[in-house]
C-alpha atoms as a PDB file:
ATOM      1  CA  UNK A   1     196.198 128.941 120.307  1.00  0.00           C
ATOM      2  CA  UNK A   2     198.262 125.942 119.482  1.00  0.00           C
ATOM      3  CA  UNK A   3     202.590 126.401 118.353  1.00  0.00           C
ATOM      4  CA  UNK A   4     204.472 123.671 117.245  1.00  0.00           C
ATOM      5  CA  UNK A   5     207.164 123.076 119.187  1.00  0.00           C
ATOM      6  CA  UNK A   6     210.920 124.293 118.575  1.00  0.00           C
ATOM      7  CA  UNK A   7     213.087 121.762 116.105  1.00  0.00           C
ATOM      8  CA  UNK A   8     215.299 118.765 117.502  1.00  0.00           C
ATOM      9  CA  UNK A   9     217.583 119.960 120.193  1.00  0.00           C
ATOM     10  CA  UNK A  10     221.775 119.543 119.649  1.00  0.00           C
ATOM     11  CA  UNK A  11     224.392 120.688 121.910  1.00  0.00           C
ATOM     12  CA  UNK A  12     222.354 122.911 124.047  1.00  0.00           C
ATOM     13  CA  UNK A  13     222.044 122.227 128.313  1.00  0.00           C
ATOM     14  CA  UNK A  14     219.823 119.459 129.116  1.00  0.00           C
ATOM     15  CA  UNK A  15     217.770 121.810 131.292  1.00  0.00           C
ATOM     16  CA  UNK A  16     216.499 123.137 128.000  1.00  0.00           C
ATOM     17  CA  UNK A  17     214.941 120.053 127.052  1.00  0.00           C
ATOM     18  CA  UNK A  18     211.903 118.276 126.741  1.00  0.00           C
ATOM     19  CA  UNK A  19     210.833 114.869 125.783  1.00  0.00           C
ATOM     20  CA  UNK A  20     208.030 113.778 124.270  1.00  0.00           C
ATOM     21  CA  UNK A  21     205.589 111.937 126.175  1.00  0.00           C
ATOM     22  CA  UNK A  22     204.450 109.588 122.959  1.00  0.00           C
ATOM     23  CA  UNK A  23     207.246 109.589 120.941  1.00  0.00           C
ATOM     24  CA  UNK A  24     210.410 110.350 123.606  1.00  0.00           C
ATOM     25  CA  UNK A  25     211.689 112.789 120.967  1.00  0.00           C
ATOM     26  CA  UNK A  26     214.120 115.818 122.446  1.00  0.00           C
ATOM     27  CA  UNK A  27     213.137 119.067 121.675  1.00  0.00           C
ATOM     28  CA  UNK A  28     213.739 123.022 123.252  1.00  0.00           C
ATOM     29  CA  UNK A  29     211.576 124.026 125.869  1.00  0.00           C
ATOM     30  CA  UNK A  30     209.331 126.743 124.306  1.00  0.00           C
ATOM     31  CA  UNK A  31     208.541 129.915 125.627  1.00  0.00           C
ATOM     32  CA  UNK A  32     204.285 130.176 126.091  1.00  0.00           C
ATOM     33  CA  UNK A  33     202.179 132.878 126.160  1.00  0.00           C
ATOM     34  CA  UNK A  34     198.806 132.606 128.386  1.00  0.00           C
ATOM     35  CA  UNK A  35     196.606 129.914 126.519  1.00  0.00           C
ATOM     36  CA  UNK A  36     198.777 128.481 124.222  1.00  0.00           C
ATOM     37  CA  UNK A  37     200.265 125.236 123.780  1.00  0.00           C
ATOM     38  CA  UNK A  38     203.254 123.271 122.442  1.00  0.00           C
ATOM     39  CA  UNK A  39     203.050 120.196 120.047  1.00  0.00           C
ATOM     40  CA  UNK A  40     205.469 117.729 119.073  1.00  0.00           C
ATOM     41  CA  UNK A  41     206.405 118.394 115.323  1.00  0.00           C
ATOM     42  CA  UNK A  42     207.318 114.331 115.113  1.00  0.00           C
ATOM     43  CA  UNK A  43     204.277 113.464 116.465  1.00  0.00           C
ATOM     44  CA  UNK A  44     201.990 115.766 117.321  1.00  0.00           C
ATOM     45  CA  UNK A  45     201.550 115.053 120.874  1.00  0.00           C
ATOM     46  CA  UNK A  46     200.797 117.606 123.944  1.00  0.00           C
ATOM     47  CA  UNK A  47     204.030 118.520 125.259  1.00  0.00           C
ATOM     48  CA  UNK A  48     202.809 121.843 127.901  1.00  0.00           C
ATOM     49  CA  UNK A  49     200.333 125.206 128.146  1.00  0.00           C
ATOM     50  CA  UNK A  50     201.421 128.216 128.408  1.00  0.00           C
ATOM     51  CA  UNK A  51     200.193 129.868 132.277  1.00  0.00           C
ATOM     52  CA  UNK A  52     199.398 133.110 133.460  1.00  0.00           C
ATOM     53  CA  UNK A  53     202.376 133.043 136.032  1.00  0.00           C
ATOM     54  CA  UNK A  54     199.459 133.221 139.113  1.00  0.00           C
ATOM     55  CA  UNK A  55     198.441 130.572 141.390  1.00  0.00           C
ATOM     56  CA  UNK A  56     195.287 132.686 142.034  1.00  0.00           C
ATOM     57  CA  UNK A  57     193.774 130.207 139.320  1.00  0.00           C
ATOM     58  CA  UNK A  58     194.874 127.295 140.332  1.00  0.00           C
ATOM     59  CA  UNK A  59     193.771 127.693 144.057  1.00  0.00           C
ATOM     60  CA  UNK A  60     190.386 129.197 143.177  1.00  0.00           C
ATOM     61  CA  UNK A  61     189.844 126.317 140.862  1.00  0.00           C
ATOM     62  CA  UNK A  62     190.987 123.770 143.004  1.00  0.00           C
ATOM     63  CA  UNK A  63     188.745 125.451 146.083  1.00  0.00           C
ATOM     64  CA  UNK A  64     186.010 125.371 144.457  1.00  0.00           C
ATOM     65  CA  UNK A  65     186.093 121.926 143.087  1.00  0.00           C
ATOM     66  CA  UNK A  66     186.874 120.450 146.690  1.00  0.00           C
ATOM     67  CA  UNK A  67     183.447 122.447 147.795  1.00  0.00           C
ATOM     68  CA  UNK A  68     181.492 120.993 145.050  1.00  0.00           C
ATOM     69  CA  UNK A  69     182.513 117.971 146.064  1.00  0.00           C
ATOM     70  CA  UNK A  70     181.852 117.865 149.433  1.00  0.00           C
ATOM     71  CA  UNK A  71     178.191 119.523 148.147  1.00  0.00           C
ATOM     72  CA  UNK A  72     178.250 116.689 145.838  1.00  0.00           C
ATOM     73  CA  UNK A  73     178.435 114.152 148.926  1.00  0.00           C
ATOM     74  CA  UNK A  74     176.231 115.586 151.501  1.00  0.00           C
ATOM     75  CA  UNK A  75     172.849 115.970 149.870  1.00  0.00           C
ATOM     76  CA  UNK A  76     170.401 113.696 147.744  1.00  0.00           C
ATOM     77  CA  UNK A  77     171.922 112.878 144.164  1.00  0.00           C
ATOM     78  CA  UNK A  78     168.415 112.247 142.310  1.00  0.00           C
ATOM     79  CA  UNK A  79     165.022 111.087 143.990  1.00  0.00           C
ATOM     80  CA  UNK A  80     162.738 108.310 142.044  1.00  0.00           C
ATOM     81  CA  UNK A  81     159.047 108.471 142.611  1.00  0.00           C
ATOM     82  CA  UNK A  82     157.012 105.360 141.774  1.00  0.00           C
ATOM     83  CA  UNK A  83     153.786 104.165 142.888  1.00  0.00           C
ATOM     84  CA  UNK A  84     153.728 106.667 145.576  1.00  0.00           C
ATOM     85  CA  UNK A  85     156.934 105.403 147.236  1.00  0.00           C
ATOM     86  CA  UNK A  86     160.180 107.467 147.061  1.00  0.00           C
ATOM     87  CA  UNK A  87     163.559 106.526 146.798  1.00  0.00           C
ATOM     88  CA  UNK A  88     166.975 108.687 147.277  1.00  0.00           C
ATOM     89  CA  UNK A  89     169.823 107.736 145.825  1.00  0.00           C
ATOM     90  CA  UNK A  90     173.480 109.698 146.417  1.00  0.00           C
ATOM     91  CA  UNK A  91     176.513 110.237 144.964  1.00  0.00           C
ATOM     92  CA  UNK A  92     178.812 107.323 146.401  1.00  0.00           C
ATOM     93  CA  UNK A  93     175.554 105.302 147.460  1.00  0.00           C
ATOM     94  CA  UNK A  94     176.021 103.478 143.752  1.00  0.00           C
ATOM     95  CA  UNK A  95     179.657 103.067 144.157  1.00  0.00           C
ATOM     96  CA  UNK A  96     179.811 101.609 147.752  1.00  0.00           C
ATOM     97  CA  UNK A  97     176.804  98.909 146.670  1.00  0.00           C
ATOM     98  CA  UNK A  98     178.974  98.010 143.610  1.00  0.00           C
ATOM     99  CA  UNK A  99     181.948  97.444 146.079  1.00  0.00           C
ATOM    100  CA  UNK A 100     179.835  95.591 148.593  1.00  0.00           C
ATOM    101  CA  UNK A 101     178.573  93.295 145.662  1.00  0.00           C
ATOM    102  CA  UNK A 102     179.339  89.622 144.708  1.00  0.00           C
ATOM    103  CA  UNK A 103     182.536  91.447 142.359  1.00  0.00           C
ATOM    104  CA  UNK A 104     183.861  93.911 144.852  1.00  0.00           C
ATOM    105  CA  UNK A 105     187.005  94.652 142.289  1.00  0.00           C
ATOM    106  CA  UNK A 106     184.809  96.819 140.032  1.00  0.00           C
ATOM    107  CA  UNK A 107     183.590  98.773 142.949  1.00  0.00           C
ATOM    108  CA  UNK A 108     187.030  99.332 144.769  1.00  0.00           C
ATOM    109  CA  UNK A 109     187.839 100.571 141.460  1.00  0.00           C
ATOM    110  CA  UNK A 110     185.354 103.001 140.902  1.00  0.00           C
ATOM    111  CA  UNK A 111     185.829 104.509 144.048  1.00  0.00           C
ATOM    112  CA  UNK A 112     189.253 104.820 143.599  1.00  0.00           C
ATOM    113  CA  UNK A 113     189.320 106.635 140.713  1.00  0.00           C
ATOM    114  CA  UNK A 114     185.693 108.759 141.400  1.00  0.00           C
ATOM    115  CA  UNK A 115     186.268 109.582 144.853  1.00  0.00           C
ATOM    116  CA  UNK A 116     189.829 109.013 146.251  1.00  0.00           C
ATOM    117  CA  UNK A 117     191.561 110.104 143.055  1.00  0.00           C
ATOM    118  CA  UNK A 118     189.833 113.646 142.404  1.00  0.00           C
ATOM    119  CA  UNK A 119     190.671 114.467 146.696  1.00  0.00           C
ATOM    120  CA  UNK A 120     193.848 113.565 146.252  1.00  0.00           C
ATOM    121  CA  UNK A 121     194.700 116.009 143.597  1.00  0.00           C
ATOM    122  CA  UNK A 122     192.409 118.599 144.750  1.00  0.00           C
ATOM    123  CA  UNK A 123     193.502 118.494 148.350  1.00  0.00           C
ATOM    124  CA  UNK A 124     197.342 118.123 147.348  1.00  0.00           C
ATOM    125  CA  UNK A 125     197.220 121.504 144.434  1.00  0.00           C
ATOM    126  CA  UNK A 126     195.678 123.508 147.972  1.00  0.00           C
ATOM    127  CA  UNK A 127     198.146 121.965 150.405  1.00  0.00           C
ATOM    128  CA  UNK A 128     201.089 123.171 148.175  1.00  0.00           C
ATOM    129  CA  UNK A 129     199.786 126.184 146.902  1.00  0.00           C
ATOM    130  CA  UNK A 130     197.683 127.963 149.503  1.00  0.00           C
ATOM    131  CA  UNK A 131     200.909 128.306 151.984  1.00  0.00           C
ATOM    132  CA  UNK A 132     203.137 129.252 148.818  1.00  0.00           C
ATOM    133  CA  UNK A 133     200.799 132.120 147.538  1.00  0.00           C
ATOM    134  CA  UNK A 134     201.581 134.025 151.107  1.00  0.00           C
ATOM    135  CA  UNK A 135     205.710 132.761 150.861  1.00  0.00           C
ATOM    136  CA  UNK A 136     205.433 129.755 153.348  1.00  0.00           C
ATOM    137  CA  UNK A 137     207.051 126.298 152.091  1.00  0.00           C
ATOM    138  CA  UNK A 138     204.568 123.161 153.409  1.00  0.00           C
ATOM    139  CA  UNK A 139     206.370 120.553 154.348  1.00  0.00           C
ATOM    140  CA  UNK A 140     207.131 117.730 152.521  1.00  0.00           C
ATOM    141  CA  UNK A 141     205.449 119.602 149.572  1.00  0.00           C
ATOM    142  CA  UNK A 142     207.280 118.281 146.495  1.00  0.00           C
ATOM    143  CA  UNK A 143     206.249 114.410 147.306  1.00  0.00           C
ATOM    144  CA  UNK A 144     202.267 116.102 147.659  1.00  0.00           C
ATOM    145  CA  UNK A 145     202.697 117.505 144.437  1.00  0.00           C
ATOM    146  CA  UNK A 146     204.220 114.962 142.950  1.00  0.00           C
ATOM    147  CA  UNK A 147     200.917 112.439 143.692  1.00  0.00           C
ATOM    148  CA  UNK A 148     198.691 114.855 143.053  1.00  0.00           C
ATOM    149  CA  UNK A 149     200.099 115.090 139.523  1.00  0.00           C
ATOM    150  CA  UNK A 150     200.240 111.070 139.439  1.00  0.00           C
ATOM    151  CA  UNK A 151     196.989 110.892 140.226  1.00  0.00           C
ATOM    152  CA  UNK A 152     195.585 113.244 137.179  1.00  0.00           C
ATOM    153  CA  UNK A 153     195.012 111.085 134.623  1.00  0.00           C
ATOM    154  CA  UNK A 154     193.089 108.286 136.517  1.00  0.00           C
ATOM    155  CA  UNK A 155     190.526 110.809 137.574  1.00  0.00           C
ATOM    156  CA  UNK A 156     187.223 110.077 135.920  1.00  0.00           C
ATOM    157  CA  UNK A 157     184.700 112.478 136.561  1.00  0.00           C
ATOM    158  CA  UNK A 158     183.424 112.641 133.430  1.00  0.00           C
ATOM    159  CA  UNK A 159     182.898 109.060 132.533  1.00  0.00           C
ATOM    160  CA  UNK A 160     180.737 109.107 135.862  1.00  0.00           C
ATOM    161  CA  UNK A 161     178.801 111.835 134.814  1.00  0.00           C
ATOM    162  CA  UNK A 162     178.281 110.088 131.588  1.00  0.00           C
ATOM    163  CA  UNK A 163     177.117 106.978 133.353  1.00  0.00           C
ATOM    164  CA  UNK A 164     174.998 108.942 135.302  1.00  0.00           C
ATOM    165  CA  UNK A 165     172.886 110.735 132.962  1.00  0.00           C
ATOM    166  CA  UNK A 166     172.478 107.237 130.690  1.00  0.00           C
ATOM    167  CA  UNK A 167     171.421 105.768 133.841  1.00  0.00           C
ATOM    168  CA  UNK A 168     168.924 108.588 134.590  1.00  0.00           C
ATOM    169  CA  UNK A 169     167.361 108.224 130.906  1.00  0.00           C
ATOM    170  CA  UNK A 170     166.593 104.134 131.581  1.00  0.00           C
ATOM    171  CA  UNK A 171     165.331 104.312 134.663  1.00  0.00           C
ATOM    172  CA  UNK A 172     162.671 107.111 133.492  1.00  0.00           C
ATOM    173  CA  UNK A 173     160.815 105.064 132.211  1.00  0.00           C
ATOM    174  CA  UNK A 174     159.836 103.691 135.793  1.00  0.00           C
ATOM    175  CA  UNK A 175     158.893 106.583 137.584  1.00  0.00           C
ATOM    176  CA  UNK A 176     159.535 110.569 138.012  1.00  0.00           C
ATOM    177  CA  UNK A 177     162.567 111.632 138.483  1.00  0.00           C
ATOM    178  CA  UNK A 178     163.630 114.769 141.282  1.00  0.00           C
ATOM    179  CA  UNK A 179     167.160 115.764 140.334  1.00  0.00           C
ATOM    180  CA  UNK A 180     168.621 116.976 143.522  1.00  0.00           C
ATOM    181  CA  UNK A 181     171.245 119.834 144.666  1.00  0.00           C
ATOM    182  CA  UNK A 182     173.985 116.924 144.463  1.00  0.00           C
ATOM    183  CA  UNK A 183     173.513 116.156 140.542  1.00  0.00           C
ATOM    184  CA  UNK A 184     173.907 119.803 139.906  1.00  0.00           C
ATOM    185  CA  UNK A 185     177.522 120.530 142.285  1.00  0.00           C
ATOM    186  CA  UNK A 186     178.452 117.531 140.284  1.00  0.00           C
ATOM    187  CA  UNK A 187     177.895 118.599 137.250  1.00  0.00           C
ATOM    188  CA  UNK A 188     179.522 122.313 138.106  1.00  0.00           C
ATOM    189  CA  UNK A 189     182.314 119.983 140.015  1.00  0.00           C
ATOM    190  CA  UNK A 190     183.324 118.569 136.735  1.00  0.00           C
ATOM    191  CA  UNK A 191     183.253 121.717 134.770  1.00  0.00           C
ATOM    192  CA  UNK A 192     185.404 123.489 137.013  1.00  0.00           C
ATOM    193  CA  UNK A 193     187.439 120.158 137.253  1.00  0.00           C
ATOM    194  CA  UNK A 194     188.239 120.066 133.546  1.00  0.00           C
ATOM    195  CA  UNK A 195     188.800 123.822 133.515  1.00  0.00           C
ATOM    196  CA  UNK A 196     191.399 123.402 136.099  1.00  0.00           C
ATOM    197  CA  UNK A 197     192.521 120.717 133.709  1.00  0.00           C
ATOM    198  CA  UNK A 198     192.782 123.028 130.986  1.00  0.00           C
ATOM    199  CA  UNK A 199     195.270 125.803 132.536  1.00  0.00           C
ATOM    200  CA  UNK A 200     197.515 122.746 134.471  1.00  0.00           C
ATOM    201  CA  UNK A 201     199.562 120.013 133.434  1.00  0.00           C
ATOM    202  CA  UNK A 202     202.438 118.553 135.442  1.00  0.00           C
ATOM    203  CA  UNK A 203     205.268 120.674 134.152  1.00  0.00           C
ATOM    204  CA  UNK A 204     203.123 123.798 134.634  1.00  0.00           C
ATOM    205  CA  UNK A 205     202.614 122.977 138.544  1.00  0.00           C
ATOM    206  CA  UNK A 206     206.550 122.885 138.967  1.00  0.00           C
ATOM    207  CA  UNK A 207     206.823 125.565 136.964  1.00  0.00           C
ATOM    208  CA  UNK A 208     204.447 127.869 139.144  1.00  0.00           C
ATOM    209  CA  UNK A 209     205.817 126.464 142.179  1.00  0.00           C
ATOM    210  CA  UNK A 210     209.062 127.358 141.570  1.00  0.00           C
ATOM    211  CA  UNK A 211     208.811 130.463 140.213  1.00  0.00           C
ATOM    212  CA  UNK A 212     206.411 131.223 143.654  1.00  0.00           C
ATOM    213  CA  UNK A 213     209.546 130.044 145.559  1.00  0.00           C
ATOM    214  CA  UNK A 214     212.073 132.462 143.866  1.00  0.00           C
ATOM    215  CA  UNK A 215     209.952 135.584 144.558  1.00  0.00           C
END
């Protein structure tokens, strides 16, 4: 469900505010239910979600992604059979080649943003959340959560997937191909990803910290 946000804000306490990301224009913070989300009326731009109040979510979420991942890493990605000769191929073989290449930058840059970035967050939402679901501040845990919601939009998951599966149609032509357990935890790592995605956004993570710290 989607709510436009309230009208321009006048003489009420900044805490009360928001801005909008696109346009920069002050509105009042609106009160969410579970699912929905606010819009700039000027613009029309994302300004939160409404969340269930729970970190249970978030940490599942996050838990499982980080195990996908690792699943993701450990095993064959896809196997190609030609001329009786087989070849493996895994998940961040691709990426360290590209960054061992003539043009390293390209490379560097993929693995930044396919393998550090999607850690980072993961591993940050579990180191502040895990110890604040049983009442126990980490420390140093609002600089963690800050990066990890830094790093959220330069995770791209999907576009690798993407890549992937264009890259799996062309080279079919040369041979069969054996999709391995790795394809599939990455495929389930980047649904869960984007359904963490979904429920989280960088005010909501303050907000449920927070309100975790008050109780």
């Amino acid at each position: 469900m989607t709510v436009s946000s309230a009208g321009p804000a006048s003489s009420i306490n900044i805490d009360r505010l928001l801005a909008c990301p696109d346009c920069d224009r002050l509105t009042r913070k609106p009160k969410l239910q579970p699912r929905q989300v606010a819009r700039c009326r000027h613009c029309g731009a994302l300004l939160r979600r409404g969340h269930v109040g729970s970190l249970d979510p978030v940490i599942a979420l996050s838990l499982a992604s980080l195990i996908l991942f690792v699943i993701a890493n450990l095993f064959p990605f896809v196997s190609l059979r030609s001329g009786g000769l087989e070849q493996e191929i895994r998940f961040s073989s691709g990426l360290l080649a590209l960054a061992e290449s003539g043009v390293p930058l390209p490379g560097l840059a993929a693995i930044a943003f396919i393998l550090v970035t999607p850690i980072l967050r993961l591993a940050g939402y579990l180191y502040v959340l895990v110890p604040l679901r049983w009442h126990t501040e980490p420390p140093a845990w609002r600089p963690v959560l800050r990066l990890s919601n830094t790093v959220l939009p330069w995770s791209m998951l999907e576009i690798y997937l993407l890549s992937v599966v264009v890259a799996l149609v062309k080279i079919s032509e040369l041979g069969s191909i054996v999709i391995g357990i790795s394809f599939w935890s990455f495929v389930l790592l980047v649904i869960t990803s984007t359904w963490l995605s979904s429920i989280t956004d960088r005010f909501v993570m303050w907000e449920l910290v927070e309100s975790w710290r008050q109780k």
